[in-house]
N, C-alpha and C. Protein backbone atom coordinates (compact mmCIF):
# COMPACT_ATOMS: atom_id res chain seq x y z
N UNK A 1 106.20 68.98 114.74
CA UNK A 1 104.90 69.43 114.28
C UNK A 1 104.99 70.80 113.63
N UNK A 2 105.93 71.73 114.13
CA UNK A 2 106.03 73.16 113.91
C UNK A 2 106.56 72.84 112.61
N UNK A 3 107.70 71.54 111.87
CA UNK A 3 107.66 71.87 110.28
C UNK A 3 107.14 71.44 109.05
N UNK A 4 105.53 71.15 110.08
CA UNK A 4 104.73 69.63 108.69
C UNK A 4 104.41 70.61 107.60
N UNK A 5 103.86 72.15 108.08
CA UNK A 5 103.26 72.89 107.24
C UNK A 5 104.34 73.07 105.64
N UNK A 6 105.76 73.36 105.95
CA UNK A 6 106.76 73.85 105.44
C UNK A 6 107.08 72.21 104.67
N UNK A 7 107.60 71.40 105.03
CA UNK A 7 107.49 70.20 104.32
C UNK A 7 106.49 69.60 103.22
N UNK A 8 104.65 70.02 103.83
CA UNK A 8 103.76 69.58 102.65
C UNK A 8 103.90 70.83 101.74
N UNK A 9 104.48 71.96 102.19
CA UNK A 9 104.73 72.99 100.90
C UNK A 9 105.82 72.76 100.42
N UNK A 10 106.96 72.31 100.57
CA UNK A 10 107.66 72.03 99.61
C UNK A 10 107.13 70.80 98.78
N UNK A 11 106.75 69.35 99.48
CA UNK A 11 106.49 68.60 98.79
C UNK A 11 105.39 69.06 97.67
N UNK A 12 104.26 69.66 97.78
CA UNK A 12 103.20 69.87 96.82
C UNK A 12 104.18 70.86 95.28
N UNK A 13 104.74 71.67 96.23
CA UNK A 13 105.01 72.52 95.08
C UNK A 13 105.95 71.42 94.30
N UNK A 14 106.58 70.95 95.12
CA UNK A 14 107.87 69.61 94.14
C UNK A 14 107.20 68.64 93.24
N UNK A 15 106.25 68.18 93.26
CA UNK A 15 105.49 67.50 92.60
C UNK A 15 104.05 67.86 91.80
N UNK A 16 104.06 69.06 91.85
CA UNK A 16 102.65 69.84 91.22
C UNK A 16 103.46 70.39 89.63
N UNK A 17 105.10 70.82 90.08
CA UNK A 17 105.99 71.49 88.92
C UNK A 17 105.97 70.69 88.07
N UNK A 18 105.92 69.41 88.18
CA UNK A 18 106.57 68.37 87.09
C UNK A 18 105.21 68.31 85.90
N UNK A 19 103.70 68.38 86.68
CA UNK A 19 102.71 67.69 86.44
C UNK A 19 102.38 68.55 85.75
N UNK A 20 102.43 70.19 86.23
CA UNK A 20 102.01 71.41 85.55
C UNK A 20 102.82 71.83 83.97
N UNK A 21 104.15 71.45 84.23
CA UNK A 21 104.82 72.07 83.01
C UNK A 21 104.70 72.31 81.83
N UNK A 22 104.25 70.18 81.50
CA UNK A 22 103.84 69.83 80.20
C UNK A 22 102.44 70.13 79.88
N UNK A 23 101.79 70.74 80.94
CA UNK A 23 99.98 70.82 80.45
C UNK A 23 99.98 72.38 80.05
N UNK A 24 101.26 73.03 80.90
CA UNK A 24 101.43 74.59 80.32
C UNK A 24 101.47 74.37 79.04
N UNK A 25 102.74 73.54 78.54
CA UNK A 25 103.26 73.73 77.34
C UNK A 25 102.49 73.20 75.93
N UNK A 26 101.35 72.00 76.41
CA UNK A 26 100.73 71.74 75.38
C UNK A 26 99.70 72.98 75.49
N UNK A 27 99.24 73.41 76.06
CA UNK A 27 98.12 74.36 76.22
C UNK A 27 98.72 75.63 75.45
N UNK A 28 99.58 75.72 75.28
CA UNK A 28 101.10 76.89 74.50
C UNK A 28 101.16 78.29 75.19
N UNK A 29 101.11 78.30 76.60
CA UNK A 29 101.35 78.98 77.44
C UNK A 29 102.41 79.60 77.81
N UNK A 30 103.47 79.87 76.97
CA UNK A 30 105.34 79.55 76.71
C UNK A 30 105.31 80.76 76.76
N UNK A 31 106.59 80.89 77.30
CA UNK A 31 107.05 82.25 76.23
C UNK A 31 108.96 82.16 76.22
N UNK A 32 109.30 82.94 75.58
CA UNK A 32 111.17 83.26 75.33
C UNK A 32 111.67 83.15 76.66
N UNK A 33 112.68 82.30 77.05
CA UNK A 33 113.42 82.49 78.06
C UNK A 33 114.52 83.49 78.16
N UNK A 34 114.41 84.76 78.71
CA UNK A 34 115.07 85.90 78.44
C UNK A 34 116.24 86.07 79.04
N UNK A 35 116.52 85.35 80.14
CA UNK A 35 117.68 85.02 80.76
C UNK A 35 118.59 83.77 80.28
N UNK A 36 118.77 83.95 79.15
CA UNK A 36 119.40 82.72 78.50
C UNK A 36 119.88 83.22 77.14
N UNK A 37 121.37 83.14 76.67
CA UNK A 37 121.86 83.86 75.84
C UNK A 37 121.56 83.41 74.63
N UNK A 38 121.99 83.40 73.47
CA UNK A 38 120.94 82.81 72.33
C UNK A 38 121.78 81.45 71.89
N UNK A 39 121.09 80.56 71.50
CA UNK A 39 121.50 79.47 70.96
C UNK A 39 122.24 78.76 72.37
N UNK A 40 122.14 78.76 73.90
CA UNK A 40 122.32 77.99 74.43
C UNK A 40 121.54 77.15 74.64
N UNK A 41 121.75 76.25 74.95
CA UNK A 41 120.45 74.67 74.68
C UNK A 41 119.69 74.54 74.07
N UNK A 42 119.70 75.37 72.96
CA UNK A 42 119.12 74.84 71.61
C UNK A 42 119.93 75.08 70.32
N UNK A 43 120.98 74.72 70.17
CA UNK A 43 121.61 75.42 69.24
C UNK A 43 121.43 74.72 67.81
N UNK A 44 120.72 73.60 68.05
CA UNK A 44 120.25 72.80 67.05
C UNK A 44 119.15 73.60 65.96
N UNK A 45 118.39 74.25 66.90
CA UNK A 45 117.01 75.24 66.15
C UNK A 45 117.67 76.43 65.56
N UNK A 46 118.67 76.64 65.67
CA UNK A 46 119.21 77.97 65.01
C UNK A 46 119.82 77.80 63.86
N UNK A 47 119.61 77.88 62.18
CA UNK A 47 119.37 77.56 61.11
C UNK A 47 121.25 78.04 61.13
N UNK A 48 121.98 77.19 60.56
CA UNK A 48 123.30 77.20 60.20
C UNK A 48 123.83 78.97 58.98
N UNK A 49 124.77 79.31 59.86
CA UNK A 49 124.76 80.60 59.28
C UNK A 49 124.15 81.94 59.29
N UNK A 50 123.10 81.63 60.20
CA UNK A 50 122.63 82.85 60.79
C UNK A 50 123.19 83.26 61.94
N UNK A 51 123.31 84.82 61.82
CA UNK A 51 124.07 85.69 62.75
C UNK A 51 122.91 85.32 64.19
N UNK A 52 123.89 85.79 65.11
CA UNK A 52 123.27 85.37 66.80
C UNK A 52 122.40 86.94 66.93
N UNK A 53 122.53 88.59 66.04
CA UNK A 53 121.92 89.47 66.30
C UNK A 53 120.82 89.38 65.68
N UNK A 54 120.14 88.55 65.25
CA UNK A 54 118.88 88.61 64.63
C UNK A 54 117.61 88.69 65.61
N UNK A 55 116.61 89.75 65.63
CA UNK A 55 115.40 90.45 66.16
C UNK A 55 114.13 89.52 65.48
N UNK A 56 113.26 89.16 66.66
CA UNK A 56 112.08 88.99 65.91
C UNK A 56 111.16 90.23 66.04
N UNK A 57 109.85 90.54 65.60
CA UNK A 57 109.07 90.81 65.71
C UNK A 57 108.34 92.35 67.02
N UNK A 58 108.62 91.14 67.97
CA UNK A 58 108.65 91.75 69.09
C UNK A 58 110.15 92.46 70.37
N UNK A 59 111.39 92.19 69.40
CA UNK A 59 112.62 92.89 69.35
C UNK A 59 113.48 91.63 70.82
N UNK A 60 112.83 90.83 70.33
CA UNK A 60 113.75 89.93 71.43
C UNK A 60 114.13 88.63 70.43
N UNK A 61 115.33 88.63 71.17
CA UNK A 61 116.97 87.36 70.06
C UNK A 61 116.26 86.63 69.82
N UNK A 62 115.87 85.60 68.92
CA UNK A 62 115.74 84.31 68.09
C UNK A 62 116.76 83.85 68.76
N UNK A 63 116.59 82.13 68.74
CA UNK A 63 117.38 81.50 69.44
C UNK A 63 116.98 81.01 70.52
N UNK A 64 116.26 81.27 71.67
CA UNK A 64 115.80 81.38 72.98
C UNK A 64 114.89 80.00 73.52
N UNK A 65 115.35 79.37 74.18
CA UNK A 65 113.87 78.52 74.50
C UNK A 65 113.04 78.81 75.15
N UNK A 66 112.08 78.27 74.60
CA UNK A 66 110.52 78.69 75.16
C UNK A 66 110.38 77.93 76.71
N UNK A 67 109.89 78.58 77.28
CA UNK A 67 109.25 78.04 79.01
C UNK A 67 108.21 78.72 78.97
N UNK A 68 107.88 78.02 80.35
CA UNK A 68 106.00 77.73 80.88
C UNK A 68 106.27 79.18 81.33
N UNK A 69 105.08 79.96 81.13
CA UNK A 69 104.64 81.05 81.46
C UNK A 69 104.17 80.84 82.90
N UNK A 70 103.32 79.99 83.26
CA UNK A 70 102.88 80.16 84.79
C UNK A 70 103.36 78.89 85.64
N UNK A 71 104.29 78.87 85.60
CA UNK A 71 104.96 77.96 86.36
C UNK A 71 104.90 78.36 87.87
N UNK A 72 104.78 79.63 88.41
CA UNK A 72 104.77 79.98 89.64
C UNK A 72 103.15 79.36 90.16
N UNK A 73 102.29 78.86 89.85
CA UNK A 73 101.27 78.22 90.24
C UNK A 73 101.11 77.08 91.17
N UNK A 74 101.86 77.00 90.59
CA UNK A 74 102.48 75.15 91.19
C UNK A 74 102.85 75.55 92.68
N UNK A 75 104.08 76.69 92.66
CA UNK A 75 104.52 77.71 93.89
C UNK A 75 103.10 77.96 94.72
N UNK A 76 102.52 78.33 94.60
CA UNK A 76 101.32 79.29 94.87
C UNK A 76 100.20 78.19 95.60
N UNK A 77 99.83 76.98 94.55
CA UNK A 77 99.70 75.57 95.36
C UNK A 77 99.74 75.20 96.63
N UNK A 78 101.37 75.23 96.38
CA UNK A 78 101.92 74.46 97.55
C UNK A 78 102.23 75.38 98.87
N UNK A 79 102.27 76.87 98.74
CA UNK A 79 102.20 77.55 99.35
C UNK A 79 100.44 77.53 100.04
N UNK A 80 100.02 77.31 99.22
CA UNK A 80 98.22 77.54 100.40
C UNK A 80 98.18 76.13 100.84
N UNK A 81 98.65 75.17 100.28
CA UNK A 81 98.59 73.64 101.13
C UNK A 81 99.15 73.94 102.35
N UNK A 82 100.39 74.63 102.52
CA UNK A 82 101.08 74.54 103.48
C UNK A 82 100.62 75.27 104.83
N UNK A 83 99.96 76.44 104.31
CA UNK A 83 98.91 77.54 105.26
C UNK A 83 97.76 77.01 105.62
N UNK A 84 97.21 75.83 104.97
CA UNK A 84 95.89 75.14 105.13
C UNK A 84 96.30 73.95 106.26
N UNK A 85 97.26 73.42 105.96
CA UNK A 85 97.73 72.24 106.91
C UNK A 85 97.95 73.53 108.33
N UNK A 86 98.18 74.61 108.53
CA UNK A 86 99.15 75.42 109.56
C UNK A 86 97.37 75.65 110.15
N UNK A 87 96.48 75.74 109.20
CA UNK A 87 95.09 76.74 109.80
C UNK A 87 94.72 75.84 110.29
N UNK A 88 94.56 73.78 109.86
CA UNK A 88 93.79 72.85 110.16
C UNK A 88 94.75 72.03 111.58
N UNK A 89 96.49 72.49 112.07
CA UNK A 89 97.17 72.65 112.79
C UNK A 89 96.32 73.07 113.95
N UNK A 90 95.93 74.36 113.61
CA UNK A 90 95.70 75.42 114.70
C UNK A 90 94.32 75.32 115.12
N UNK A 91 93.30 74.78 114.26
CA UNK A 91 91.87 74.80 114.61
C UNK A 91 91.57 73.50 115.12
N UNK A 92 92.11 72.58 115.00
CA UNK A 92 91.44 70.81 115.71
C UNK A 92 93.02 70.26 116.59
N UNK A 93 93.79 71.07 116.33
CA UNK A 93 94.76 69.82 117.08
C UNK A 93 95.36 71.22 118.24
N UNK A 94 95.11 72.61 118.18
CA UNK A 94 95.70 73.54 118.99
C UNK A 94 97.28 73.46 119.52
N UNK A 95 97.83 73.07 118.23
CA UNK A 95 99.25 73.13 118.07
C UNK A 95 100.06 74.24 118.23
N UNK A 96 99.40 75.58 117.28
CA UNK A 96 100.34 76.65 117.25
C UNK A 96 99.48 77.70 118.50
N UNK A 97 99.31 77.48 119.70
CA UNK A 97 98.52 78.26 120.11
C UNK A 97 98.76 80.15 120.15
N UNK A 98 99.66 80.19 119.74
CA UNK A 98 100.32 81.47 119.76
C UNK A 98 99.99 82.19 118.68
N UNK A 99 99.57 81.63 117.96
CA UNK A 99 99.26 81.46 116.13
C UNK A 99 97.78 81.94 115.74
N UNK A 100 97.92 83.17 115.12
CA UNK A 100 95.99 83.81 115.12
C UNK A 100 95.85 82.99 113.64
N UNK A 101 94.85 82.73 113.75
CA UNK A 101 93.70 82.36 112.57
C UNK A 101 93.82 83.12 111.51
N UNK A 102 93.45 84.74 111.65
CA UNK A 102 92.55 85.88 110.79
C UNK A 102 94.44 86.03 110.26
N UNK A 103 95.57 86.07 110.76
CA UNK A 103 96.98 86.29 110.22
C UNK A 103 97.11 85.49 109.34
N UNK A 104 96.79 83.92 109.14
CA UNK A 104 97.23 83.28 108.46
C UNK A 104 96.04 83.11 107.62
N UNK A 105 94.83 83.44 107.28
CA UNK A 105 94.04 83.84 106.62
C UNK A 105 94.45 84.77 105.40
N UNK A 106 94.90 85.80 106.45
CA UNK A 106 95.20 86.83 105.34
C UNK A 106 96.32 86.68 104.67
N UNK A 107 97.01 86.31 104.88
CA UNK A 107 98.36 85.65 104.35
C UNK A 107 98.02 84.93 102.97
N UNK A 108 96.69 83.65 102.96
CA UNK A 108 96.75 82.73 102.25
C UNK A 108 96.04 83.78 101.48
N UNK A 109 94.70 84.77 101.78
CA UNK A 109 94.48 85.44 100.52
C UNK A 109 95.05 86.37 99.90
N UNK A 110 96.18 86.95 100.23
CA UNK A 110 97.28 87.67 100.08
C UNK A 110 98.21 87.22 99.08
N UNK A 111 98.49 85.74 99.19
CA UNK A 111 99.51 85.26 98.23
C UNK A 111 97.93 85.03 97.23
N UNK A 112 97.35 84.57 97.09
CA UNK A 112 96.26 84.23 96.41
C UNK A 112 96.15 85.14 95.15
N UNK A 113 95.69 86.27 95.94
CA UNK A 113 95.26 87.54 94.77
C UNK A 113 96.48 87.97 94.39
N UNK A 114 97.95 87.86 94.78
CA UNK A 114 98.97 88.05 93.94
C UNK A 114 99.07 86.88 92.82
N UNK A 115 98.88 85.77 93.16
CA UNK A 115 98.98 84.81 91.75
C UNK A 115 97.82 84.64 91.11
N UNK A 116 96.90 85.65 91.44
CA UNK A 116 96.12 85.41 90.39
C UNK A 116 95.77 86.97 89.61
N UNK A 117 96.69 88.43 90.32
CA UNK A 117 97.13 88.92 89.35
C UNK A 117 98.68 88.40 88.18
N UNK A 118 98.99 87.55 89.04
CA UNK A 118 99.97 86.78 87.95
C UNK A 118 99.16 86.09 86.84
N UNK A 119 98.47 85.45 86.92
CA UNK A 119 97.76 84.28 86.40
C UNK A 119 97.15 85.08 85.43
N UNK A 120 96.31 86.46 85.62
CA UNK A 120 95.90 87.30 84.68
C UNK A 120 97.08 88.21 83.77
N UNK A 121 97.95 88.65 84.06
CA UNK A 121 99.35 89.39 83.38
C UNK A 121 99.67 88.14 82.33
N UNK A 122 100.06 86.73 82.71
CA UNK A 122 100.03 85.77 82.05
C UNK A 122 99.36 85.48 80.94
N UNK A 123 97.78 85.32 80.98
CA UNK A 123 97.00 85.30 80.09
C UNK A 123 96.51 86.25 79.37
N UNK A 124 96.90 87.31 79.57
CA UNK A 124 96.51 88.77 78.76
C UNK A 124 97.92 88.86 77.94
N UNK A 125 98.86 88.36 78.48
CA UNK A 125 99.71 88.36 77.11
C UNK A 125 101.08 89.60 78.23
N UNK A 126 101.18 90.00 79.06
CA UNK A 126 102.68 90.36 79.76
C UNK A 126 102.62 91.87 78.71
N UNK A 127 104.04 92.13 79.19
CA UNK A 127 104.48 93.77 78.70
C UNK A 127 104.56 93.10 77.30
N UNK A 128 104.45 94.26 76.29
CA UNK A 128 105.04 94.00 75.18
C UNK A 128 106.44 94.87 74.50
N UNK A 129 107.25 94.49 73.99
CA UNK A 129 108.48 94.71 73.89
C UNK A 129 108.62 95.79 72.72
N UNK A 130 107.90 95.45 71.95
CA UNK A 130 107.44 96.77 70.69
C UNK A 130 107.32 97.56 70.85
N UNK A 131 107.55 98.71 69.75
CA UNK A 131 107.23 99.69 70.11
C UNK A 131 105.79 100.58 70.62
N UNK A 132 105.93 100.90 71.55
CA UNK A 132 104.48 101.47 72.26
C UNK A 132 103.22 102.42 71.53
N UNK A 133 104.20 102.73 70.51
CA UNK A 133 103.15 104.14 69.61
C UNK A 133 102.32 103.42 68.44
N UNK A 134 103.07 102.91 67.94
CA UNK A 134 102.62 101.11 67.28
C UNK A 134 101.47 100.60 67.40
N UNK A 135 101.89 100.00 68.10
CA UNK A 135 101.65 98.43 69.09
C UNK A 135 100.64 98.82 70.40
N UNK A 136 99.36 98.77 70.35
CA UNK A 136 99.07 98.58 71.60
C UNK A 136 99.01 97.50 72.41
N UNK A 137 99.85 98.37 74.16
CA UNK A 137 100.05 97.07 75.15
C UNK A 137 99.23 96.38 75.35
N UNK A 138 99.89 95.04 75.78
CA UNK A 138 98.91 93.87 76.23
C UNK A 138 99.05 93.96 77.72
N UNK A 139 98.32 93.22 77.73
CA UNK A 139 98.53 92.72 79.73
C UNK A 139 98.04 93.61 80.48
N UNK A 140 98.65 93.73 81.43
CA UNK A 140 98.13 95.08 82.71
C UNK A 140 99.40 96.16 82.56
N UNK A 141 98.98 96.94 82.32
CA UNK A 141 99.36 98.28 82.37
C UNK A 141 100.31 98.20 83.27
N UNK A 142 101.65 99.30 83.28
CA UNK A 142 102.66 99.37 84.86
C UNK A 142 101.80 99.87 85.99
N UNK A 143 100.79 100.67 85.58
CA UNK A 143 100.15 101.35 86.69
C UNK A 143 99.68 100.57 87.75
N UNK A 144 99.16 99.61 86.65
CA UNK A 144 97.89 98.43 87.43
C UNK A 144 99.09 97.35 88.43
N UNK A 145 99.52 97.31 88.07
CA UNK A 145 101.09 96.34 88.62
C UNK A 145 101.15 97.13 90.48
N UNK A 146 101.51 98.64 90.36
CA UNK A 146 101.91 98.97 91.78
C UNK A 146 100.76 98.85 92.51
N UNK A 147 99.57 99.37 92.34
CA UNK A 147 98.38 99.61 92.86
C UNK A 147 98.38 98.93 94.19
N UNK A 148 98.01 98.76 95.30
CA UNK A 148 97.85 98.42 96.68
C UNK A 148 96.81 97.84 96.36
């Protein structure tokens, strides 16, 4: 009983990723995969004869595949399924008796308002890579990021 909570969170998040990806990607929620050197797994999109140092715009390699911007949602999901099964555990079946309520409460709104300052950094558009004097930033500020 102590690992149904941890099981329906993996399962939700395992099956929410698949469902979420493609609705990111038609919705064009993408962005550069930055951990990925240029022209790996796509080397097809990279026009024959062009150098691998080429800059776009916003000073990051051409080449790059695009991924889902909020893919951690799906995470975030399956993480409050799993705290909801642990709260509905603890309130009708008195499984975890050791286990406070108001802890795992705060927990679920805790991860909550972190993915949904994700969810907002996301949709405001993230740091921007340009130059700053330029370009004004998008997204949330670094400031707004540490804040408590």
């Amino acid at each position: 009983m102590i690992i149904a909570p941890f099981f329906v969170s993996l399962l939700v998040s395992f099956f929410c990723i698949p469902l979420l990806i493609p609705r990111l990607r038609r919705a064009g929620i993408v962005g550069k995969d930055l951990h990925k050197p240029c022209g790996i797994d796509n080397s097809e999109d990279i026009p024959q004869g062009r150098p691998q140092g080429i800059v776009d715009s916003e000073g990051i390699p051409q080449g790059r595949p695009e991924v889902s911007e909020m893919g951690g949602l799906a995470i975030v999901v399956g993480f409050g399924a799993g705290i909801l099964l642990a709260v509905a555990l603890v309130s009708f079946f008195h499984v975890f008796p050791s286990v406070d309520l108001i802890v795992l409460l705060a927990v679920l709104s805790t991860v909550l308002l972190a993915g949904l300052i994700g969810i907002l950094d996301d949709l405001l558009g993230g740091c921007s890579k340009s130059n700053p004097v330029t370009t004004p930033p998008k997204g949330m500020r670094q400031w707004m990021k540490a804040m408590p």
